[in-house]
PDB file of N, CA and C in Angstrom:
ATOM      1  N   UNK A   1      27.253  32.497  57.256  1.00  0.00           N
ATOM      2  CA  UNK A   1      26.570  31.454  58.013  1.00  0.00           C
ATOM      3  C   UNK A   1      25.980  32.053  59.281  1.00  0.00           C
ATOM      4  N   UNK A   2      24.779  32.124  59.522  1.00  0.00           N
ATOM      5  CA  UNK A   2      24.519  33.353  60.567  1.00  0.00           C
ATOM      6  C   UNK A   2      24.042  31.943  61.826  1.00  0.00           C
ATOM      7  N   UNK A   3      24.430  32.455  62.542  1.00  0.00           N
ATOM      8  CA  UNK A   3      24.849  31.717  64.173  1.00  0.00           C
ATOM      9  C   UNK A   3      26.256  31.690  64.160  1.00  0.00           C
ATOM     10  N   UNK A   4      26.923  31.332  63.582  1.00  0.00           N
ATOM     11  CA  UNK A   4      28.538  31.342  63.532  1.00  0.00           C
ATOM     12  C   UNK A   4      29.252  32.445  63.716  1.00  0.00           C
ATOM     13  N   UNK A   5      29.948  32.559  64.507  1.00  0.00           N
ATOM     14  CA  UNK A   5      30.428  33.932  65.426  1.00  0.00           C
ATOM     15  C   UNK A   5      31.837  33.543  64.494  1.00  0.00           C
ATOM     16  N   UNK A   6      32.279  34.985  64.250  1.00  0.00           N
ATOM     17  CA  UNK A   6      33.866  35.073  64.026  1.00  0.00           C
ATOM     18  C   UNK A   6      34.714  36.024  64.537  1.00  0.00           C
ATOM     19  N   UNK A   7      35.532  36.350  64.045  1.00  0.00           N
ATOM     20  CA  UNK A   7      36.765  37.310  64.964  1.00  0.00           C
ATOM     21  C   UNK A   7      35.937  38.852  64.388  1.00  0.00           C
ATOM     22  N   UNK A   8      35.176  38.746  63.441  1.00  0.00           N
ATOM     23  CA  UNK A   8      34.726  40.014  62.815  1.00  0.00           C
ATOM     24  C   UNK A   8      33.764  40.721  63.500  1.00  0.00           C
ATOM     25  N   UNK A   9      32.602  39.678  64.335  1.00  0.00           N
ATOM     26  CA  UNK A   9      31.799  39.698  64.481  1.00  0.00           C
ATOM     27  C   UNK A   9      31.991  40.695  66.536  1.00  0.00           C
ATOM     28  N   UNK A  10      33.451  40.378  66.484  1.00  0.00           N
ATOM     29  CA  UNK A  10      34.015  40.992  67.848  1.00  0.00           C
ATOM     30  C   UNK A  10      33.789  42.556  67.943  1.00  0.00           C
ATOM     31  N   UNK A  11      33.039  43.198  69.199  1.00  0.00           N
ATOM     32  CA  UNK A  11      33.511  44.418  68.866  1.00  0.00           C
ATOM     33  C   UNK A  11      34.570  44.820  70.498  1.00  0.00           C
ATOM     34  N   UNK A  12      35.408  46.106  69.771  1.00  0.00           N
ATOM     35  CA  UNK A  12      35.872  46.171  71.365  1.00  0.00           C
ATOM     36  C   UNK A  12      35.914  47.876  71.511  1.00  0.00           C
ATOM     37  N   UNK A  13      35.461  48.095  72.612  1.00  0.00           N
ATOM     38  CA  UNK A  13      35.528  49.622  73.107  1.00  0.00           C
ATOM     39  C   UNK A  13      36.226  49.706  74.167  1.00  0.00           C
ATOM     40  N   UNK A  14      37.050  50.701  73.978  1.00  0.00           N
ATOM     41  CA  UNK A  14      38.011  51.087  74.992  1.00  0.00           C
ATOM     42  C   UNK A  14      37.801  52.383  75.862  1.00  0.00           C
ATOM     43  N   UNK A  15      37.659  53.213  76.962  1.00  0.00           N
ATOM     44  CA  UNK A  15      37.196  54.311  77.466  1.00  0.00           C
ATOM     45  C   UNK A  15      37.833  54.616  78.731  1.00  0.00           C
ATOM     46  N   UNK A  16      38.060  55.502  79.555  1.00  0.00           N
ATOM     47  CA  UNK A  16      37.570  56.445  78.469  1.00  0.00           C
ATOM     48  C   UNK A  16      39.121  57.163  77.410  1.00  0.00           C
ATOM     49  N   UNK A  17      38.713  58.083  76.723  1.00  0.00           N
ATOM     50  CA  UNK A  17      39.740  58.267  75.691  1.00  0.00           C
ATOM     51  C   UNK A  17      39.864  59.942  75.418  1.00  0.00           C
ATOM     52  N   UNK A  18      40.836  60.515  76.169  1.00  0.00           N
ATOM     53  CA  UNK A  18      41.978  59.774  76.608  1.00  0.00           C
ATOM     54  C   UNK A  18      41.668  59.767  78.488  1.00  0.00           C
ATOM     55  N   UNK A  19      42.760  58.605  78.447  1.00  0.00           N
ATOM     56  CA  UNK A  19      42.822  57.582  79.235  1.00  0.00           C
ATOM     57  C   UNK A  19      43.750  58.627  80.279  1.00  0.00           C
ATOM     58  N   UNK A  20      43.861  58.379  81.769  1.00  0.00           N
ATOM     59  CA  UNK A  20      45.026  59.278  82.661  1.00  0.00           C
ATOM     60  C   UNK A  20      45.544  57.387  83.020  1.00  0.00           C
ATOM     61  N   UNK A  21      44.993  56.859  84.200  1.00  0.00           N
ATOM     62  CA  UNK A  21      45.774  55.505  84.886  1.00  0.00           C
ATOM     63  C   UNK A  21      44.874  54.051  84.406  1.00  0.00           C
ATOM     64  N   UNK A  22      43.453  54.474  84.336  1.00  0.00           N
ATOM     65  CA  UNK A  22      43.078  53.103  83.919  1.00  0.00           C
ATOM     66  C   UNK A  22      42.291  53.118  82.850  1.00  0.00           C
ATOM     67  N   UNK A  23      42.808  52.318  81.922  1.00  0.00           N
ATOM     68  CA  UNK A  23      42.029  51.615  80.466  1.00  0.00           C
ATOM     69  C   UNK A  23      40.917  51.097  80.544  1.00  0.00           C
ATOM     70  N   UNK A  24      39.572  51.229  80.305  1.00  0.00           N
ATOM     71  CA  UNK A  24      38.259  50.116  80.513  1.00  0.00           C
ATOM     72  C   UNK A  24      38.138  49.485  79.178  1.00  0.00           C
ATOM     73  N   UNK A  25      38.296  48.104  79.253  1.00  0.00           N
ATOM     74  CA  UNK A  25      38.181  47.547  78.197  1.00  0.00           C
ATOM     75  C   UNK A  25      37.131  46.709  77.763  1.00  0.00           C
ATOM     76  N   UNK A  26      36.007  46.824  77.261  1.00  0.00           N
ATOM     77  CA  UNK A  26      34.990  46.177  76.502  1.00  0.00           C
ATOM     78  C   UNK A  26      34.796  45.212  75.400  1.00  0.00           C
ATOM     79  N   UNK A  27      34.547  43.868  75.663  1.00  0.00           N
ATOM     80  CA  UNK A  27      34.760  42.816  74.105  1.00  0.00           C
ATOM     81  C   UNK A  27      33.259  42.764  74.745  1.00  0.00           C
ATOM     82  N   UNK A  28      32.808  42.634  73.259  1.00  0.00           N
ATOM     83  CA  UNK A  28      31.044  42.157  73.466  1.00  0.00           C
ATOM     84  C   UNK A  28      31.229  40.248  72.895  1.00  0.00           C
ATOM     85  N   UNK A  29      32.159  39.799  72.698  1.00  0.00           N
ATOM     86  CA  UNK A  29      31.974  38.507  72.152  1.00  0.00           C
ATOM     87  C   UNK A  29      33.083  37.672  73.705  1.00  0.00           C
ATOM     88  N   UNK A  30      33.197  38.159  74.461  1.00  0.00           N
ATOM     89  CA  UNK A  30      34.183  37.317  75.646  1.00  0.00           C
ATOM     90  C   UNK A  30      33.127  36.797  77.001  1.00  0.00           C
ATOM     91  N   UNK A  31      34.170  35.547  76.855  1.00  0.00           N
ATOM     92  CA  UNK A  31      33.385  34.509  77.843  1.00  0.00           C
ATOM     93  C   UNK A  31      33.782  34.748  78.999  1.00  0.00           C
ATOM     94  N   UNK A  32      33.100  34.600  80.020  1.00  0.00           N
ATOM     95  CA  UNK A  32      33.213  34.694  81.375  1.00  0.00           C
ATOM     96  C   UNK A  32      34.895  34.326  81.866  1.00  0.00           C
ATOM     97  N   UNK A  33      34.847  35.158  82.565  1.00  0.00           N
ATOM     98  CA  UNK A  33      36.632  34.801  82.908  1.00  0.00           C
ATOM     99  C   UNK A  33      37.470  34.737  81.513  1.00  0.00           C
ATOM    100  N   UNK A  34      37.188  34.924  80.824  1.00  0.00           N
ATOM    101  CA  UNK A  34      38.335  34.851  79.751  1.00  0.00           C
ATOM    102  C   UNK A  34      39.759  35.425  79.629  1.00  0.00           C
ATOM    103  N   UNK A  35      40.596  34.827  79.561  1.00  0.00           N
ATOM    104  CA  UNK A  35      42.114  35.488  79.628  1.00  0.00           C
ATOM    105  C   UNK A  35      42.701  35.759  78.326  1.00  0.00           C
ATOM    106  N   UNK A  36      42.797  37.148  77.723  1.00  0.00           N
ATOM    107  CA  UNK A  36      43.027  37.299  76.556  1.00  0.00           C
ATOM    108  C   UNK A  36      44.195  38.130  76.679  1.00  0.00           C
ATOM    109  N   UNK A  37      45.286  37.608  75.723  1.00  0.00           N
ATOM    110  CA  UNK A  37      46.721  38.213  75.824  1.00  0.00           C
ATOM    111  C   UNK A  37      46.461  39.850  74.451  1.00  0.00           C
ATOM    112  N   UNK A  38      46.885  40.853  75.593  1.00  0.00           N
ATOM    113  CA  UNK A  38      47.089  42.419  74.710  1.00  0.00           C
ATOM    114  C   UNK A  38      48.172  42.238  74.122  1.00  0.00           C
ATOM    115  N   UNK A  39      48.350  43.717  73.349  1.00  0.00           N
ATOM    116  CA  UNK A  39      49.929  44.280  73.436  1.00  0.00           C
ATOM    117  C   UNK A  39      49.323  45.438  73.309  1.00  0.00           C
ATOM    118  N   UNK A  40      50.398  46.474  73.931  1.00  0.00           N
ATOM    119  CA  UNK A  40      50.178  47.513  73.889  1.00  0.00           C
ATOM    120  C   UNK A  40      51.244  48.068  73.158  1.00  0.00           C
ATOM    121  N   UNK A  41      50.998  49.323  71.626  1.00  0.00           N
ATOM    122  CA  UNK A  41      52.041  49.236  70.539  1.00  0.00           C
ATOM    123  C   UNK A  41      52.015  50.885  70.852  1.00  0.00           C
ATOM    124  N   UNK A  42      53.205  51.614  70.741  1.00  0.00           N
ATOM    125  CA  UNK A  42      53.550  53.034  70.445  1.00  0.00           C
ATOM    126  C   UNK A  42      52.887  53.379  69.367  1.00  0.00           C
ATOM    127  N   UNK A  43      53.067  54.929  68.962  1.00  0.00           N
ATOM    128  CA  UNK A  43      52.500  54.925  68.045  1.00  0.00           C
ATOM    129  C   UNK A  43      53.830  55.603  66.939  1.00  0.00           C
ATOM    130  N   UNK A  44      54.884  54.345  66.991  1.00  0.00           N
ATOM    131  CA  UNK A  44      55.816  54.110  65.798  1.00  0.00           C
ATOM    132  C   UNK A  44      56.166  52.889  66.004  1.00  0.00           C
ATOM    133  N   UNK A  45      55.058  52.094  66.086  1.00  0.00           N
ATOM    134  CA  UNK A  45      54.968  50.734  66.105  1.00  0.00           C
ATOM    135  C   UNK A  45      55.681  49.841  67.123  1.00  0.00           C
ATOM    136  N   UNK A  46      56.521  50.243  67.903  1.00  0.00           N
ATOM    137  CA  UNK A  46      57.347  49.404  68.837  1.00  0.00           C
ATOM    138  C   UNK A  46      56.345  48.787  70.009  1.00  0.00           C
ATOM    139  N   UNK A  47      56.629  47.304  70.384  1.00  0.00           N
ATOM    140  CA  UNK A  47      55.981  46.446  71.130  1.00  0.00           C
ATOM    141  C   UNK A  47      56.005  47.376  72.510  1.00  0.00           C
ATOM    142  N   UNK A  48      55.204  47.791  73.394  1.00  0.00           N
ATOM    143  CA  UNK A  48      55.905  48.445  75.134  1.00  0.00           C
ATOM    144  C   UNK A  48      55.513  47.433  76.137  1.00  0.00           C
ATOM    145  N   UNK A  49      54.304  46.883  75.621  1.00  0.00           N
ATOM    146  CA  UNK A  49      53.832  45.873  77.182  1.00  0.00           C
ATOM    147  C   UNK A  49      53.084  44.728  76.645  1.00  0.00           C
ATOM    148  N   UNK A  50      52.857  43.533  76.673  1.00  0.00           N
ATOM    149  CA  UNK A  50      52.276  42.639  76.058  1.00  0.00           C
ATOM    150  C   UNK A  50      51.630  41.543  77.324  1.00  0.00           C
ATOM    151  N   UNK A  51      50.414  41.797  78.025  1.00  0.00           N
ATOM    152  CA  UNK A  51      49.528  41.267  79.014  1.00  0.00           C
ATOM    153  C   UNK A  51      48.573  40.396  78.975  1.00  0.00           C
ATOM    154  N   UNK A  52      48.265  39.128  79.620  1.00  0.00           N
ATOM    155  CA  UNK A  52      47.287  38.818  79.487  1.00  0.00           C
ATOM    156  C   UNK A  52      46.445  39.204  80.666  1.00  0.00           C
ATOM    157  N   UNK A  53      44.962  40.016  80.170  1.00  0.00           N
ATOM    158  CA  UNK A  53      44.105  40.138  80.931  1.00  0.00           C
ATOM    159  C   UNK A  53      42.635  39.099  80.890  1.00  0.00           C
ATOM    160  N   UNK A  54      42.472  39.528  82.301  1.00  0.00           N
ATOM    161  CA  UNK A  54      41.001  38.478  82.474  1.00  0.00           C
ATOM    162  C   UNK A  54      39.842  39.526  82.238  1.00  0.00           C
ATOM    163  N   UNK A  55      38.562  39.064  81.635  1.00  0.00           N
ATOM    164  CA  UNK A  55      37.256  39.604  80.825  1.00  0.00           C
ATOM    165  C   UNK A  55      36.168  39.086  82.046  1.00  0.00           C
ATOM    166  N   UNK A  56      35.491  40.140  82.355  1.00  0.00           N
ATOM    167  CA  UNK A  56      34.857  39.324  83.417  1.00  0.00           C
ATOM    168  C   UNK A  56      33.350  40.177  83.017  1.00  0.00           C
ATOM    169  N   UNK A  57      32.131  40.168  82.719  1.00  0.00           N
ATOM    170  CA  UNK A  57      30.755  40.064  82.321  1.00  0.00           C
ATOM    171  C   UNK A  57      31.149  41.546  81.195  1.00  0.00           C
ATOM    172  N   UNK A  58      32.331  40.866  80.432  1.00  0.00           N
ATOM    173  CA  UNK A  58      32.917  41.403  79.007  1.00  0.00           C
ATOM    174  C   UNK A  58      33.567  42.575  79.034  1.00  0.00           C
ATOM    175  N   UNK A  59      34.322  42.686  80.697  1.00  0.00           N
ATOM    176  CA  UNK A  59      35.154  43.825  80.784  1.00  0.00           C
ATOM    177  C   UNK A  59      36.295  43.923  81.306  1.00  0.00           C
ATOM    178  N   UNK A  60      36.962  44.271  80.945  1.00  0.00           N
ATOM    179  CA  UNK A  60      38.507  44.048  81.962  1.00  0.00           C
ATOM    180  C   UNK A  60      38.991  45.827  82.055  1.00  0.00           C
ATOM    181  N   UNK A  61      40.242  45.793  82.927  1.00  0.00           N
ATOM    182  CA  UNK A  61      40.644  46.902  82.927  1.00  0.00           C
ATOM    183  C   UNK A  61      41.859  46.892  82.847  1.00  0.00           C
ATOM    184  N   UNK A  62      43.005  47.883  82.336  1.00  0.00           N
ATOM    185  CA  UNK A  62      44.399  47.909  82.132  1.00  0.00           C
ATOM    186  C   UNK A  62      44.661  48.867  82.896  1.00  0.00           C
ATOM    187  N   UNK A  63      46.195  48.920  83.624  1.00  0.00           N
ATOM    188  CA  UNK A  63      46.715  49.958  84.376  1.00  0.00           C
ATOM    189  C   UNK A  63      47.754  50.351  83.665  1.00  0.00           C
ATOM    190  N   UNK A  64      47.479  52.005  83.016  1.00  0.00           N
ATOM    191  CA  UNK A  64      48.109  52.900  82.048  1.00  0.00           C
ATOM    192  C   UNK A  64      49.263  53.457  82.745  1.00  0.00           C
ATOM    193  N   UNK A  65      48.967  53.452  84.134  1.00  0.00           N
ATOM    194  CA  UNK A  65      49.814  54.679  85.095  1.00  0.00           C
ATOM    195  C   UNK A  65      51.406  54.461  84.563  1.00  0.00           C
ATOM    196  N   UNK A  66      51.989  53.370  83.719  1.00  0.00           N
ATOM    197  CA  UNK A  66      53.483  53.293  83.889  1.00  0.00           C
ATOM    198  C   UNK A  66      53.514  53.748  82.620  1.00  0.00           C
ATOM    199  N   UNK A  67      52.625  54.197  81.955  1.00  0.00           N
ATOM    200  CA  UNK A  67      52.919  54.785  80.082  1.00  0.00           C
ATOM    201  C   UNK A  67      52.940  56.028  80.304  1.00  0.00           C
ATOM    202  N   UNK A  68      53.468  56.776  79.517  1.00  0.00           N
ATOM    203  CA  UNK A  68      53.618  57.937  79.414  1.00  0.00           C
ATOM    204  C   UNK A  68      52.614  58.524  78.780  1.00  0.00           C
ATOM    205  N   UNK A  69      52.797  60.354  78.453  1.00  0.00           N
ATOM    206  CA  UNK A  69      51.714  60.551  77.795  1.00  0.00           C
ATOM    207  C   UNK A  69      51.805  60.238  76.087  1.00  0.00           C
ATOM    208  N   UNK A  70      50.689  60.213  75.225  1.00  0.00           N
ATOM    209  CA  UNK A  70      51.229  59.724  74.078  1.00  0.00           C
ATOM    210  C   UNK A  70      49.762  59.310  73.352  1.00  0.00           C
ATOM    211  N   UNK A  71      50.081  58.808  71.897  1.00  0.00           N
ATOM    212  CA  UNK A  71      49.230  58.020  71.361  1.00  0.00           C
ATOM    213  C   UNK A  71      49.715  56.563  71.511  1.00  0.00           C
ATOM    214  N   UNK A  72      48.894  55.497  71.806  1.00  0.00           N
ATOM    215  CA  UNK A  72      49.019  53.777  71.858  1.00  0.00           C
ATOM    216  C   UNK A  72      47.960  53.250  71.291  1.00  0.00           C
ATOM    217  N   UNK A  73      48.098  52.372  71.085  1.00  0.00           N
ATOM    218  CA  UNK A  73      47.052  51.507  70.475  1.00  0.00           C
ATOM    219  C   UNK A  73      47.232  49.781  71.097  1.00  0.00           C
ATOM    220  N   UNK A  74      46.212  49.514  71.113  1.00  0.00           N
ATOM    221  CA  UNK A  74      46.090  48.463  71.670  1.00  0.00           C
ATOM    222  C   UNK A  74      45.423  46.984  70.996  1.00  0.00           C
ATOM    223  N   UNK A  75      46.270  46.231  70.795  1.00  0.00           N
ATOM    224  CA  UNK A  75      46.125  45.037  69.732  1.00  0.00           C
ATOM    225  C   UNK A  75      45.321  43.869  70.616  1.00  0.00           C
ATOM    226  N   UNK A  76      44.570  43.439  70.144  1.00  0.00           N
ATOM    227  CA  UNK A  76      43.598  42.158  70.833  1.00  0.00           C
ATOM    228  C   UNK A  76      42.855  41.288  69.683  1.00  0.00           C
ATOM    229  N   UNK A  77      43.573  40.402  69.852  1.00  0.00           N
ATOM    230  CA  UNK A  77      42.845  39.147  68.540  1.00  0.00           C
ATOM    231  C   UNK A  77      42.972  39.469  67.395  1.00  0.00           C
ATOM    232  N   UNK A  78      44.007  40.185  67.124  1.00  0.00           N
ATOM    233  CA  UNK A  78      44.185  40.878  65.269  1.00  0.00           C
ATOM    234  C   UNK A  78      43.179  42.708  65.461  1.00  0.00           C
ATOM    235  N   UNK A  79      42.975  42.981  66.568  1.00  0.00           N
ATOM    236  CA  UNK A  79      42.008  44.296  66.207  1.00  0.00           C
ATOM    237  C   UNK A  79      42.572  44.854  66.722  1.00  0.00           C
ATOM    238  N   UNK A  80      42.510  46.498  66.289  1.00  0.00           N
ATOM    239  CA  UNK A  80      43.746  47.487  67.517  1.00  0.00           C
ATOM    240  C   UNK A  80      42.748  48.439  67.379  1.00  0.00           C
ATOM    241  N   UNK A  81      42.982  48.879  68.595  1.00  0.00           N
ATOM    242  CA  UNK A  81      42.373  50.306  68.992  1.00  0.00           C
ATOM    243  C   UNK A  81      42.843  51.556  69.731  1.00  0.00           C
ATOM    244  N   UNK A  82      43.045  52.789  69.554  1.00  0.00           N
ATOM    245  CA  UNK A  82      43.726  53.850  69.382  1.00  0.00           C
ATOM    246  C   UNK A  82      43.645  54.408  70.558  1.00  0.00           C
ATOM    247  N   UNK A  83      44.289  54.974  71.569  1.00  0.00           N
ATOM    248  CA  UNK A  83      44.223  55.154  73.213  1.00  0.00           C
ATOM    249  C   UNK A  83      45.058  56.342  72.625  1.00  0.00           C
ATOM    250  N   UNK A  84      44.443  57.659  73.548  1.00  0.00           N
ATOM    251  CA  UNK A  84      45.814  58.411  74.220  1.00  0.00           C
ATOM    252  C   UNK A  84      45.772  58.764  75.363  1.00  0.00           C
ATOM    253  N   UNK A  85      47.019  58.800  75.898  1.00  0.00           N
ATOM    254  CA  UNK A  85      47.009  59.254  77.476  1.00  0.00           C
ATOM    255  C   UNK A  85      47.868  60.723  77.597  1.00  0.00           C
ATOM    256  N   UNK A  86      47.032  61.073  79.036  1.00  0.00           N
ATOM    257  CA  UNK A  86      47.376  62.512  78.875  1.00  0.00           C
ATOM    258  C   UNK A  86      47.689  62.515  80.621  1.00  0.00           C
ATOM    259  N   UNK A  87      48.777  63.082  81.061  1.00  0.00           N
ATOM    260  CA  UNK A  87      49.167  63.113  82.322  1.00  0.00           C
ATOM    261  C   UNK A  87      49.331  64.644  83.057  1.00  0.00           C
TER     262      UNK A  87
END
């Protein structure tokens, strides 16, 4: 049905990668001020931080500084995307 936006139609970029203290997070489908709850998952699946951030002209930012170094991935609306941080 084309005008009809879905969860598919979301994209999200994360940068830069890898990441040292702050995450830039990019949704091209988020509304002004939008408060969208993360999680941030290890990469052997365990839950570490689960946030809601605010989207502001479709960008928000996360503060990495308390993660270690590692691979994470980051879950938003059913989509995950692959972060590593390097300290």
């Amino acid at each position: 049905n084309p005008g009809c936006s879905s969860i598919d139609s979301v994209a999200i970029k994360v940068y830069p990668n890898p990441v040292n203290d702050i995450l830039h997070i990019e949704l091209t489908a988020a509304k002004e001020n939008d408060r969208v709850k993360i999680e941030i998952i290890n990469n052997i699946g365990q839950l570490i931080e689960e946030e809601e951030i605010t989207f502001k002209n479709n960008q928000a930012t996360l503060n990495t500084s308390n993660l270690q170094s590692g691979v994470y991935y980051l879950n938003l609306n059913g989509i995950r995307k692959r972060f590593v941080i390097v300290r």
